[in-house]
N, C-alpha and C. Protein backbone atom coordinates (compact mmCIF):
# COMPACT_ATOMS: atom_id res chain seq x y z
N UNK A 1 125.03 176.69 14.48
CA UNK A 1 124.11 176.89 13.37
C UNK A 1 123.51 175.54 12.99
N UNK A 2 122.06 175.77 12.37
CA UNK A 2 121.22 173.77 12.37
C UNK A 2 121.53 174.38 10.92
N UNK A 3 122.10 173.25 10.11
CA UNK A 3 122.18 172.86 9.00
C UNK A 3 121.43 171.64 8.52
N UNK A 4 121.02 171.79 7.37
CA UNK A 4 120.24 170.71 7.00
C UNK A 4 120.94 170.34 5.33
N UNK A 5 121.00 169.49 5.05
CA UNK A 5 121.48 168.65 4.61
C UNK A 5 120.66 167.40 3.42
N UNK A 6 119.95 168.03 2.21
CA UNK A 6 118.83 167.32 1.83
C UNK A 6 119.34 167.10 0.23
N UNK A 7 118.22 166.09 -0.11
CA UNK A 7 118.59 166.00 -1.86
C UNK A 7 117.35 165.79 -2.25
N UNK A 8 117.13 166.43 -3.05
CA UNK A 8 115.47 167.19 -3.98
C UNK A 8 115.72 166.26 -5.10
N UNK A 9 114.32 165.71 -4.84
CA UNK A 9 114.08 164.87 -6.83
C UNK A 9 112.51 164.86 -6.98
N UNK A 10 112.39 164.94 -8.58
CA UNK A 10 111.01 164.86 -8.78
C UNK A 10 110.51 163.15 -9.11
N UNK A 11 109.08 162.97 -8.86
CA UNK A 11 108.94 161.27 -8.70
C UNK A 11 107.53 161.31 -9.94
N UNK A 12 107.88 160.14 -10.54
CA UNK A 12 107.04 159.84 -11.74
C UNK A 12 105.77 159.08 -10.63
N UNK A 13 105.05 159.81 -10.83
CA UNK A 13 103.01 159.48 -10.47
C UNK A 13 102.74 158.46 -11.00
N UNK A 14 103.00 157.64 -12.05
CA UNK A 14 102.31 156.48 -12.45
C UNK A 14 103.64 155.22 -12.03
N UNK A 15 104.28 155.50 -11.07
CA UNK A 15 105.27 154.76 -10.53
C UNK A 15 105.08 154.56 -8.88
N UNK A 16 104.59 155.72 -8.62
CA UNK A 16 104.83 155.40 -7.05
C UNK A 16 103.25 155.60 -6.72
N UNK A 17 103.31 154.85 -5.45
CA UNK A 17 102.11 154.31 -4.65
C UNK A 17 101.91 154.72 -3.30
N UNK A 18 101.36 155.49 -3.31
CA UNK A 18 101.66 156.35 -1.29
C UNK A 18 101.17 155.32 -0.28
N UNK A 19 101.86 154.77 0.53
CA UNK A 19 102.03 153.98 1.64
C UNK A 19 101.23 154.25 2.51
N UNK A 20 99.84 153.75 2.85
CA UNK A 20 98.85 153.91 3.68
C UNK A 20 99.12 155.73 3.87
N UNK A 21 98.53 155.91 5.11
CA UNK A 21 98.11 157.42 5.49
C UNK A 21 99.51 158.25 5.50
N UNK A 22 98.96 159.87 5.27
CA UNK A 22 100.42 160.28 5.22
C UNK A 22 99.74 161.47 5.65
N UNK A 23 100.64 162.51 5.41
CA UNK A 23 100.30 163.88 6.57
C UNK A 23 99.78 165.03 5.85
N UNK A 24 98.43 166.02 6.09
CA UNK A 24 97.85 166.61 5.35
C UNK A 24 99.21 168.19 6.00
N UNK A 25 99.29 168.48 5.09
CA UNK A 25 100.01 169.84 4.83
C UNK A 25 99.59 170.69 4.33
N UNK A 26 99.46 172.45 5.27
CA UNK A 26 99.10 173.45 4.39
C UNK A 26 100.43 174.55 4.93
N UNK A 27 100.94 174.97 4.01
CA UNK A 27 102.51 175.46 4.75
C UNK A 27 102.02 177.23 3.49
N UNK A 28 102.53 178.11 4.31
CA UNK A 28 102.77 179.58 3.37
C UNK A 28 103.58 180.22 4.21
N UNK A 29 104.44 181.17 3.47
CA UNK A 29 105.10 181.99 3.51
C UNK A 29 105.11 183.65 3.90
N UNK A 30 105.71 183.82 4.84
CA UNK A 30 105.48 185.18 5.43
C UNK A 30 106.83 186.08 4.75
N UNK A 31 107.95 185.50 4.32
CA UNK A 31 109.25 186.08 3.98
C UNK A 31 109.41 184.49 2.65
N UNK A 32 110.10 184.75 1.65
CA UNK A 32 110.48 184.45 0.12
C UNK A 32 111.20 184.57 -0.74
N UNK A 33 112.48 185.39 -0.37
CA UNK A 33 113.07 185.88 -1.53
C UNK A 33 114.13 185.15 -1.73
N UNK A 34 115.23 185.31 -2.53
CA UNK A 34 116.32 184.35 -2.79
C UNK A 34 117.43 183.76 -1.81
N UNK A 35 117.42 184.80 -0.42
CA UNK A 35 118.25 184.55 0.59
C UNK A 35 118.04 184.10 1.87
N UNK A 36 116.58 183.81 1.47
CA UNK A 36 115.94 183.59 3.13
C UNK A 36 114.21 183.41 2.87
N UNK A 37 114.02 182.25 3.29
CA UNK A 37 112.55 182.05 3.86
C UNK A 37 111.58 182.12 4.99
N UNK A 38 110.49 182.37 5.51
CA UNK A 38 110.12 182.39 6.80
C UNK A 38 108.60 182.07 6.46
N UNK A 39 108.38 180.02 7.16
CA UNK A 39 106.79 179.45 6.59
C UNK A 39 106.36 179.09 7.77
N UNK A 40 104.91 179.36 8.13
CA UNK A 40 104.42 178.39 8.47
C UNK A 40 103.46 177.41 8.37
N UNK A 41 103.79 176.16 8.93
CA UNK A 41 103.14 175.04 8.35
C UNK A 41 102.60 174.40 9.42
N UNK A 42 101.59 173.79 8.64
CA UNK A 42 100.23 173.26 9.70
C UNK A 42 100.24 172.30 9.16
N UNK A 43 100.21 171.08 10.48
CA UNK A 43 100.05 169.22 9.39
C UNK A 43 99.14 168.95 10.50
N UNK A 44 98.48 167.67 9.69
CA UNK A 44 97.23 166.95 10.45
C UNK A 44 98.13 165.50 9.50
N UNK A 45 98.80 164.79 11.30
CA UNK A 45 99.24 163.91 10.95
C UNK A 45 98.13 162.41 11.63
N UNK A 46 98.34 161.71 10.78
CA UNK A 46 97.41 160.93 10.87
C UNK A 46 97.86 159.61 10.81
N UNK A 47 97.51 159.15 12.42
CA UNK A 47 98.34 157.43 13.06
C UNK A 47 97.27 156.84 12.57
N UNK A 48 98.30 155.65 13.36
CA UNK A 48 97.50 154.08 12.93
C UNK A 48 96.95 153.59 13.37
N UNK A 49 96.21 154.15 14.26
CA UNK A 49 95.49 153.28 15.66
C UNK A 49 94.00 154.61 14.82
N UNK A 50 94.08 155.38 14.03
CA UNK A 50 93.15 155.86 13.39
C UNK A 50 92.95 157.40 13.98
N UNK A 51 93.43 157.84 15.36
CA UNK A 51 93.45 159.46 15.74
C UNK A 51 94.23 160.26 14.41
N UNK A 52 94.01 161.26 14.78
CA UNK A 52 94.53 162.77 14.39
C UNK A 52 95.10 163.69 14.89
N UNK A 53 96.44 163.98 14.72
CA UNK A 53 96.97 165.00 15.34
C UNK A 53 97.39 166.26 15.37
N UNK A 54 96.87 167.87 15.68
CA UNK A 54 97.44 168.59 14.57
C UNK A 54 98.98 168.93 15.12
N UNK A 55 99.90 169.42 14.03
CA UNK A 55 101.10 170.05 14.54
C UNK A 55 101.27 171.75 13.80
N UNK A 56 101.99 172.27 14.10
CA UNK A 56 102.55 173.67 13.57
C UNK A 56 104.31 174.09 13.75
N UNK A 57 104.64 174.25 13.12
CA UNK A 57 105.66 174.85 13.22
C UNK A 57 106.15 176.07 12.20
N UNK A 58 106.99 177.46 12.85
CA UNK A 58 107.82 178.12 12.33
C UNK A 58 109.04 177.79 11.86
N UNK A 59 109.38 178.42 10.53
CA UNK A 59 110.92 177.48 9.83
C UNK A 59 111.47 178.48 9.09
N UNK A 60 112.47 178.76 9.53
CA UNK A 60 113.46 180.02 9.10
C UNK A 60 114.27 179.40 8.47
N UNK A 61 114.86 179.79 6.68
CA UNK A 61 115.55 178.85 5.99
C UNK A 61 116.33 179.62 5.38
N UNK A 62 117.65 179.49 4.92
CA UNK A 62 118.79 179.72 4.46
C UNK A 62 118.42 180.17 2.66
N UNK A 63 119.13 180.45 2.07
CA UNK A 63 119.45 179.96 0.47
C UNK A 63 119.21 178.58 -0.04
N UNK A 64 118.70 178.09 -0.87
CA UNK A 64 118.54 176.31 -0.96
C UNK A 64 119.44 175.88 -1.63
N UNK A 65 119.78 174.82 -2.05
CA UNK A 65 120.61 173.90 -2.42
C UNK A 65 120.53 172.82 -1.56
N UNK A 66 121.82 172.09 -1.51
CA UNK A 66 121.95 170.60 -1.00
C UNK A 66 122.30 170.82 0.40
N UNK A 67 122.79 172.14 0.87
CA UNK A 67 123.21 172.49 2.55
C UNK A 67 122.81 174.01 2.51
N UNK A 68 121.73 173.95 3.67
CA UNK A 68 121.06 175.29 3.77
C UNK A 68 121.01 175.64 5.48
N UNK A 69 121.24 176.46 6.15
CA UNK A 69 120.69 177.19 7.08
C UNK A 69 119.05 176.84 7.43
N UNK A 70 119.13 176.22 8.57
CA UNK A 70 117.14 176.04 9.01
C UNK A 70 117.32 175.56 10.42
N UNK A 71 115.81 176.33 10.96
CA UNK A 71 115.77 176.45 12.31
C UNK A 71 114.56 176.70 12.26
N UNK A 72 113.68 175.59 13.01
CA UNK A 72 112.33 175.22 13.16
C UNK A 72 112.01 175.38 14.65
N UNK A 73 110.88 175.77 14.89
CA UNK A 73 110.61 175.99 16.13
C UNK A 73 108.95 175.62 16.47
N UNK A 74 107.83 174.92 17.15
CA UNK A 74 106.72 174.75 17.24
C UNK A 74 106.14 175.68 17.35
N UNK A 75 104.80 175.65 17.21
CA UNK A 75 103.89 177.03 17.34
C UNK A 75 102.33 176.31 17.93
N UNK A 76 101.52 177.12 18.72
CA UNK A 76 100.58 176.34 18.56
C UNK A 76 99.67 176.65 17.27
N UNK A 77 98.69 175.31 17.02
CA UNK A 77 98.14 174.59 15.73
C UNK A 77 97.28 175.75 15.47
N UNK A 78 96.31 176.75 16.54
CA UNK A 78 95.53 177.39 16.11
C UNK A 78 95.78 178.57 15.86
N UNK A 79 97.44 179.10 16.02
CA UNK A 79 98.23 180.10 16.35
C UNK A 79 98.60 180.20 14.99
N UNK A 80 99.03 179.24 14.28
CA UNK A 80 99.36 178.78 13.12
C UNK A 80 98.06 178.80 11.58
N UNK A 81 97.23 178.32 12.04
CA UNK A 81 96.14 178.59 11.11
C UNK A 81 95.78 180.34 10.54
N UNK A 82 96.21 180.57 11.94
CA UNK A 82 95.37 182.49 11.75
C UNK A 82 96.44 183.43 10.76
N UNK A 83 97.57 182.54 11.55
CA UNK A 83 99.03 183.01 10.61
C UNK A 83 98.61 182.74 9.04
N UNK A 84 98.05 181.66 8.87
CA UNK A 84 98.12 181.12 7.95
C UNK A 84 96.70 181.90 6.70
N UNK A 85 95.81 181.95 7.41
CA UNK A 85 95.05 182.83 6.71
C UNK A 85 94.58 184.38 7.05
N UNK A 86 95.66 184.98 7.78
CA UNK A 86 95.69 186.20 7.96
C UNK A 86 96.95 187.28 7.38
N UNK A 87 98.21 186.45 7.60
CA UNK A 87 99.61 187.18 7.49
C UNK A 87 100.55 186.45 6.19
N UNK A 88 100.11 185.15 5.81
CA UNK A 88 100.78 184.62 4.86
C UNK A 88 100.97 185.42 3.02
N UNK A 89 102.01 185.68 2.88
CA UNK A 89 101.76 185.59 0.88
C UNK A 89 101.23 185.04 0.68
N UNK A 90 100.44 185.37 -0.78
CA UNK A 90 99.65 184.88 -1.80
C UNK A 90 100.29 183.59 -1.66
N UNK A 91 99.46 182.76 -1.94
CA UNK A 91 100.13 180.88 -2.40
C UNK A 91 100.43 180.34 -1.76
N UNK A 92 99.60 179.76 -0.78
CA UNK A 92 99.50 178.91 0.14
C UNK A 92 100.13 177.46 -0.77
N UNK A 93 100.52 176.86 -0.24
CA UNK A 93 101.38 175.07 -0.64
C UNK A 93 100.07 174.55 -0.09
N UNK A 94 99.78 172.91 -0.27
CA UNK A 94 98.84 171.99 -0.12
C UNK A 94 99.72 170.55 -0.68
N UNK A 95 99.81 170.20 0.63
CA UNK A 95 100.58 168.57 -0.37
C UNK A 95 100.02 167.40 1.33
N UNK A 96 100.17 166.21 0.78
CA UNK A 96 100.12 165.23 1.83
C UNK A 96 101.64 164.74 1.46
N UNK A 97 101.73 164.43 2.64
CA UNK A 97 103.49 163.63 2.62
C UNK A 97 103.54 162.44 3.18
N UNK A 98 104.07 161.54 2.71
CA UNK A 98 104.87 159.83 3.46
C UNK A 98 105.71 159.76 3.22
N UNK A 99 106.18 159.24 4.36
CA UNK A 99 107.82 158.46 4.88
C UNK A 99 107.47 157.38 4.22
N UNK A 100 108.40 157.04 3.26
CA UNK A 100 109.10 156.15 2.52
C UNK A 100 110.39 155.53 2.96
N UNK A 101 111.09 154.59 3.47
CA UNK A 101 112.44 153.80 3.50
C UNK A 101 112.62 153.50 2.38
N UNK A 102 113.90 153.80 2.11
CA UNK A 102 114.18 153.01 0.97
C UNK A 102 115.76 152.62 1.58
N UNK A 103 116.03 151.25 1.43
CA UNK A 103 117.65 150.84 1.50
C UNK A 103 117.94 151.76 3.40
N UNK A 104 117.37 152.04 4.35
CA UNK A 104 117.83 152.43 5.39
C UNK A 104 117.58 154.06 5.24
N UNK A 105 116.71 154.68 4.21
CA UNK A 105 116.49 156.09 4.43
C UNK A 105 115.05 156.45 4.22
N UNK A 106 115.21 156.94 4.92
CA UNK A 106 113.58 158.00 4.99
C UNK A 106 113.96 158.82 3.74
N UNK A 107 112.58 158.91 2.73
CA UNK A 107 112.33 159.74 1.59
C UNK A 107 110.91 160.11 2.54
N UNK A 108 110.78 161.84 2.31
CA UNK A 108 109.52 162.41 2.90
C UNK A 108 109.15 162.16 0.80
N UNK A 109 108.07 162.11 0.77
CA UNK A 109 107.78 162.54 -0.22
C UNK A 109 105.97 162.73 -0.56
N UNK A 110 106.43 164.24 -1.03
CA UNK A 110 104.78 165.08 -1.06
C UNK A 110 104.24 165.06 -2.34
N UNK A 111 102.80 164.57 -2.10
CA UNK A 111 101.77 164.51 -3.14
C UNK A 111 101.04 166.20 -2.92
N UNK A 112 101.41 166.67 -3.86
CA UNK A 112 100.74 168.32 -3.97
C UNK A 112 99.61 167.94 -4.34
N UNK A 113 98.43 169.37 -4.05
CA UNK A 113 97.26 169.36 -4.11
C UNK A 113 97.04 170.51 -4.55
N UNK A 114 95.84 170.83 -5.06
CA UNK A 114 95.45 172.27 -5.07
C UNK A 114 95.75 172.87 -7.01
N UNK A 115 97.01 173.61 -6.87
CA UNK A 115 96.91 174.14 -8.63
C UNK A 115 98.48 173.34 -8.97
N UNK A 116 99.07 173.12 -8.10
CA UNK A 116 100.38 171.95 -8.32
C UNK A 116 99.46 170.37 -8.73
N UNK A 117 98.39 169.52 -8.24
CA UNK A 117 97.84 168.83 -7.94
C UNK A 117 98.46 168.01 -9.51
N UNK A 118 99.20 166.87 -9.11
CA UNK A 118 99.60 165.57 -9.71
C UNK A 118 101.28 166.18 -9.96
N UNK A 119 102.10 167.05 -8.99
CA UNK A 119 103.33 166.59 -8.72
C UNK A 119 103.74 166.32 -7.43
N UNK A 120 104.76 165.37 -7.75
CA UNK A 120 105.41 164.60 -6.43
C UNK A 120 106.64 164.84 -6.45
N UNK A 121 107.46 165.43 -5.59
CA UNK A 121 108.61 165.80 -5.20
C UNK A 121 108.87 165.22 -3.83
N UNK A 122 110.23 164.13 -4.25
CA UNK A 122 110.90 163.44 -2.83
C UNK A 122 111.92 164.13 -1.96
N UNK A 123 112.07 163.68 -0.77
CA UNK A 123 113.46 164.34 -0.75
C UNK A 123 113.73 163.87 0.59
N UNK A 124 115.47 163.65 1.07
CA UNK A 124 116.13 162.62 1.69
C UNK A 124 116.99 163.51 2.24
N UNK A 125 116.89 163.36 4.00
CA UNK A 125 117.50 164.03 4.56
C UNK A 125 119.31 163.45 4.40
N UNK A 126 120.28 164.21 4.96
CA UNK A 126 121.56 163.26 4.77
C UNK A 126 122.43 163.76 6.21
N UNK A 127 123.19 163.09 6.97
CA UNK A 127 123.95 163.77 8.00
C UNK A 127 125.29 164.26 7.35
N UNK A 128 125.21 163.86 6.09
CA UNK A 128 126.95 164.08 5.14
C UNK A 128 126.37 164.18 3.83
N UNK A 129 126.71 165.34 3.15
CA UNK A 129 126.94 165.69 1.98
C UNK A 129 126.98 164.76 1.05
N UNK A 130 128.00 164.03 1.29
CA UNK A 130 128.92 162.73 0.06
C UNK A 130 128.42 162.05 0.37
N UNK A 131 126.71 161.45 1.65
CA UNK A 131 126.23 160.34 1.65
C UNK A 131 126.03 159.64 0.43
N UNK A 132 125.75 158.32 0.22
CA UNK A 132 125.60 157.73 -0.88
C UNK A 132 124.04 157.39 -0.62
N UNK A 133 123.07 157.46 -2.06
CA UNK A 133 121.89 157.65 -1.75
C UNK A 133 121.23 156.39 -2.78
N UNK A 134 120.58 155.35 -2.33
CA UNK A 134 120.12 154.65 -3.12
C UNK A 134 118.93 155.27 -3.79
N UNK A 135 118.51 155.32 -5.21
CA UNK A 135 116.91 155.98 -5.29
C UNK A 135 116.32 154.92 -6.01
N UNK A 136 114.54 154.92 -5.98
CA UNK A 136 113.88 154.06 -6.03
C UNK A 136 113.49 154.35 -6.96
N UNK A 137 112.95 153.44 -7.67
CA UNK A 137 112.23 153.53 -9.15
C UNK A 137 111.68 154.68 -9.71
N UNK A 138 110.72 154.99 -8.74
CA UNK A 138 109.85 156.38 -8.71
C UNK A 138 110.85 157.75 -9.10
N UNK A 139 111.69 157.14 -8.63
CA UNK A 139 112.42 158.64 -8.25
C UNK A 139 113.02 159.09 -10.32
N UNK A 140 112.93 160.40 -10.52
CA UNK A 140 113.33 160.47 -11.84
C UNK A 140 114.26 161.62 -11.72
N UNK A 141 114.43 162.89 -11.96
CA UNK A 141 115.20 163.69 -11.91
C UNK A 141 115.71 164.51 -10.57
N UNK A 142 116.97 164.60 -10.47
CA UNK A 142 117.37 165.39 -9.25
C UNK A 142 117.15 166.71 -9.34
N UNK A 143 116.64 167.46 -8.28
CA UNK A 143 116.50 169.17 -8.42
C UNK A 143 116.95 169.81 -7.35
N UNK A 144 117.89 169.01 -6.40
CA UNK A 144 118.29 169.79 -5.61
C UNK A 144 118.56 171.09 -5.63
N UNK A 145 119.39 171.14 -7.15
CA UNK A 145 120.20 172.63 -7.14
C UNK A 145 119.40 173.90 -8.08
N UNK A 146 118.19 173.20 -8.26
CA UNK A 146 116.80 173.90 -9.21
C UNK A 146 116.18 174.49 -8.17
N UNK A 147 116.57 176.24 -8.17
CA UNK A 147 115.42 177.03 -7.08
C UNK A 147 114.50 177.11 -6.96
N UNK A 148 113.53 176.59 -9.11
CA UNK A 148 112.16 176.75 -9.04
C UNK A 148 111.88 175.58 -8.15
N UNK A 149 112.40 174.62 -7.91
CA UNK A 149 111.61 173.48 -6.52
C UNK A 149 111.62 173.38 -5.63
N UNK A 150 111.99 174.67 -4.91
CA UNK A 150 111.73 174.75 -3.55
C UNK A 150 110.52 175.29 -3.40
N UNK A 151 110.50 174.58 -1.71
CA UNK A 151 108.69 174.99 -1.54
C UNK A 151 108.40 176.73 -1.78
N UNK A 152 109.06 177.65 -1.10
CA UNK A 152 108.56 178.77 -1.44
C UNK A 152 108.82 179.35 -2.82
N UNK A 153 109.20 178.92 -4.09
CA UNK A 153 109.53 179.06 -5.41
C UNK A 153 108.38 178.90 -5.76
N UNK A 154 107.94 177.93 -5.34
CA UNK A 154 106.22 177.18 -6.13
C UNK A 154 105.35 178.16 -5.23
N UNK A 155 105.45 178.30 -4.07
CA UNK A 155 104.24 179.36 -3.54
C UNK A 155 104.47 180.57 -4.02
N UNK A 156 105.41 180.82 -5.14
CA UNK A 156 105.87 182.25 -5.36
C UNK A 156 104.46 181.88 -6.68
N UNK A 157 105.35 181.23 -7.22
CA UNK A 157 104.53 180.92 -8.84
C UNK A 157 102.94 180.92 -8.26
N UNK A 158 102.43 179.86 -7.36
CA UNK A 158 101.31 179.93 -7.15
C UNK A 158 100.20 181.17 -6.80
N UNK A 159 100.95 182.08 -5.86
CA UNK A 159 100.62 183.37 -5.94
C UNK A 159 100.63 184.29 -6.27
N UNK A 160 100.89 183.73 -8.00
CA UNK A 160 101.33 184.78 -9.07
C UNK A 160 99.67 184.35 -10.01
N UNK A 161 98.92 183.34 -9.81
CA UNK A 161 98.09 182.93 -10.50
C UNK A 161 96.70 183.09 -10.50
């Protein structure tokens, strides 16, 4: 079983500064409910030499909290779009994301867009539970164990609007 292993926090906007280019994200939901998710997501990641790349992937997800059930699989990009505006629930997500280090860890952390537009939610993968996690200034409240902050919680709300 792929377990994943993460810690959810929300990040104060007039603190943090997004680190050159980061990855355009449009991710929705085909399945949502409290025991199980099923998204797919389309990124246009964007290097440094100035290309564009698109990616897609399918992501089958557990219950959330701090250790969840997930199993990602690629899709192709245009396979993914049609999904995306043909078969998805109401409330499509919209965020750009950067890799952040902090102290030896990658923080993904997404700048939402769209009707979320001015929240930032970090979050830090871990290979152990009891890792010890340095957080950075930005970083303000933990929500790991808050269901409304998972991504399909907010595409729930969003496609309630």
């Amino acid at each position: 079983m792929s377990i994943e292993i993460e810690r959810k926090f929300l990040v104060d906007a007039a603190q943090f500064t997004p680190p050159g280019f980061g990855t355009e994200i449009r991710q929705g939901y085909l399945v949502r409910d409290a025991e199980r998710s099923v998204r797919v997501r389309l990124s246009r990641v964007h290097h440094s030499d100035g290309s564009i790349e698109e990616v897609a992937f399918l992501t089958v997800k557990g219950p959330g909290g701090l250790m969840r059930a997930e199993y990602e699989y690629p899709v192709p990009p245009d396979d993914a779009a049609e999904i995306l505006d043909r078969l998805c629930l109401p409330g499509e997500i919209a965020k750009t994301r950067y890799e952040v280090e902090v102290s030896g860890r990658v923080f993904e952390v997404d700048v939402f867009t769209g009707c979320y537009a001015g929240t930032i939610v970090a979050e830090v993968e871990l290979d152990d539970a009891m890792a010890a996690v340095t957080l950075p200034d930005w970083v303000t409240d933990e929500v790991t164990d808050d269901p409304a902050w998972t991504n399909a919680a907010m595409s729930r709300r969003a496609g309630q609007g």
